[in-house]
Protein backbone atom coordinates (compact mmCIF):
# COMPACT_ATOMS: atom_id res chain seq x y z
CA UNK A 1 2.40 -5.88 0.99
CA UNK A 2 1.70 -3.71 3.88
CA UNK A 3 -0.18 -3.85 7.16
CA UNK A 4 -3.31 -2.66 5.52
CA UNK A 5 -3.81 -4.85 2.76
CA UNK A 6 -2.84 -8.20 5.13
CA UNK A 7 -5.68 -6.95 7.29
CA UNK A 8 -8.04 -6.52 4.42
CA UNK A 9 -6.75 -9.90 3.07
CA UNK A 10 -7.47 -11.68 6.03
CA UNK A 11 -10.95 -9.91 6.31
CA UNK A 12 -11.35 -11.02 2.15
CA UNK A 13 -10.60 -14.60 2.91
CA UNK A 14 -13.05 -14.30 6.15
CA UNK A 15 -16.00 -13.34 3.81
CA UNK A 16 -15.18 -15.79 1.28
CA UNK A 17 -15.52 -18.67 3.90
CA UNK A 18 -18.82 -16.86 4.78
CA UNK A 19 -20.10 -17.43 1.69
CA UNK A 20 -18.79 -20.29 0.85
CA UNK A 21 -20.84 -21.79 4.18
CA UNK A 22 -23.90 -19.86 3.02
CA UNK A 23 -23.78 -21.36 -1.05
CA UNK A 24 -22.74 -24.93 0.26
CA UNK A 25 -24.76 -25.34 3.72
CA UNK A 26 -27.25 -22.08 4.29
CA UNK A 27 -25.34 -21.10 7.27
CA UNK A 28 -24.17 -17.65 7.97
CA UNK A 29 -21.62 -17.86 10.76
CA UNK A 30 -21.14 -13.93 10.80
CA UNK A 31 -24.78 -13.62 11.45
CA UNK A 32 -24.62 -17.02 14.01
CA UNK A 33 -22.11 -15.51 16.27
CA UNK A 34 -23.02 -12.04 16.15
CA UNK A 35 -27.01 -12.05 16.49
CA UNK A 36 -28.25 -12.01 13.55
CA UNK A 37 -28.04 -10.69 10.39
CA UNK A 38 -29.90 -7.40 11.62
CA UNK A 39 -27.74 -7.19 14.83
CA UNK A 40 -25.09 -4.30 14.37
CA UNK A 41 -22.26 -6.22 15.59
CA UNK A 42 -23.14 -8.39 12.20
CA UNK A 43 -23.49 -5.28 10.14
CA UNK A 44 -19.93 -3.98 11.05
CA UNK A 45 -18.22 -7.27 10.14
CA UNK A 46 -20.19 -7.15 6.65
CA UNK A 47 -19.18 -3.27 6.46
CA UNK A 48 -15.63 -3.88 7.03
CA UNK A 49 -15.49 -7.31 4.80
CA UNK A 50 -16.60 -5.01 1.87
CA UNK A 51 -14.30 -2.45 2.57
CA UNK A 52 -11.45 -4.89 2.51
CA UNK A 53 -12.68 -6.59 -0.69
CA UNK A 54 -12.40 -2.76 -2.34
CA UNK A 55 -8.97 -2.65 -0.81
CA UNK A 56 -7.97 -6.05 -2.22
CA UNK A 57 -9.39 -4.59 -5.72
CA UNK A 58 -5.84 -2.74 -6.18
CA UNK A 59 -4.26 -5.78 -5.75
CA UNK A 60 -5.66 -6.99 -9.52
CA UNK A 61 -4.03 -3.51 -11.03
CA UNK A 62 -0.62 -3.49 -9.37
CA UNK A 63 2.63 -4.92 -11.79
CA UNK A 64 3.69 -7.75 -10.53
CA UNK A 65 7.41 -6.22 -9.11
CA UNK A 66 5.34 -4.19 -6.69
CA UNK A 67 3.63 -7.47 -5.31
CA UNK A 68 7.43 -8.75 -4.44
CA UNK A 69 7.25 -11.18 -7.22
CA UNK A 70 10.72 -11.61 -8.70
CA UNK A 71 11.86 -14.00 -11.12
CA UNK A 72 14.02 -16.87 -9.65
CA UNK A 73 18.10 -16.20 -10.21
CA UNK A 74 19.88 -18.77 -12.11
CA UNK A 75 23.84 -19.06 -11.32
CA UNK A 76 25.74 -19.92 -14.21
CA UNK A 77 28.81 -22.53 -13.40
């Protein structure tokens, strides 16, 4: 996995806690520390959340040998 798809997995996992707070409490922390939902400090992080969540969206088509999944290695004694 490279840089770019840590950094949108990071910002993927940041949204999800978003929303998680805003389904379970009604509390948008993206919107609490940066102004407001309106504010465009707020805006960017929602921009760039999305973007990373389209990013992320390869990550459901790719085989499972490009992820670095490997099966385990046996020894035989």
């Amino acid at each position: 996995m490279g840089a770019l798809q840590r950094i949108a997995l990071l910002l993927t996992i940041i949204g999800a806690i978003n929303w998680g707070l805003i389904g379970f409490f009604q509390f948008d922390l993206v919107a609490a520390i940066f102004g407001g939902q309106d504010s465009v400090w707020s805006r960017i992080i929602y921009s760039l959340v999305g973007i990373a969540g389209l990013i992320n969206l390869a990550l459901l088509f790719k085989p499972a040998a490009e992820l670095g999944r490997t099966e385990p290695k046996t020894s035989r004694t």
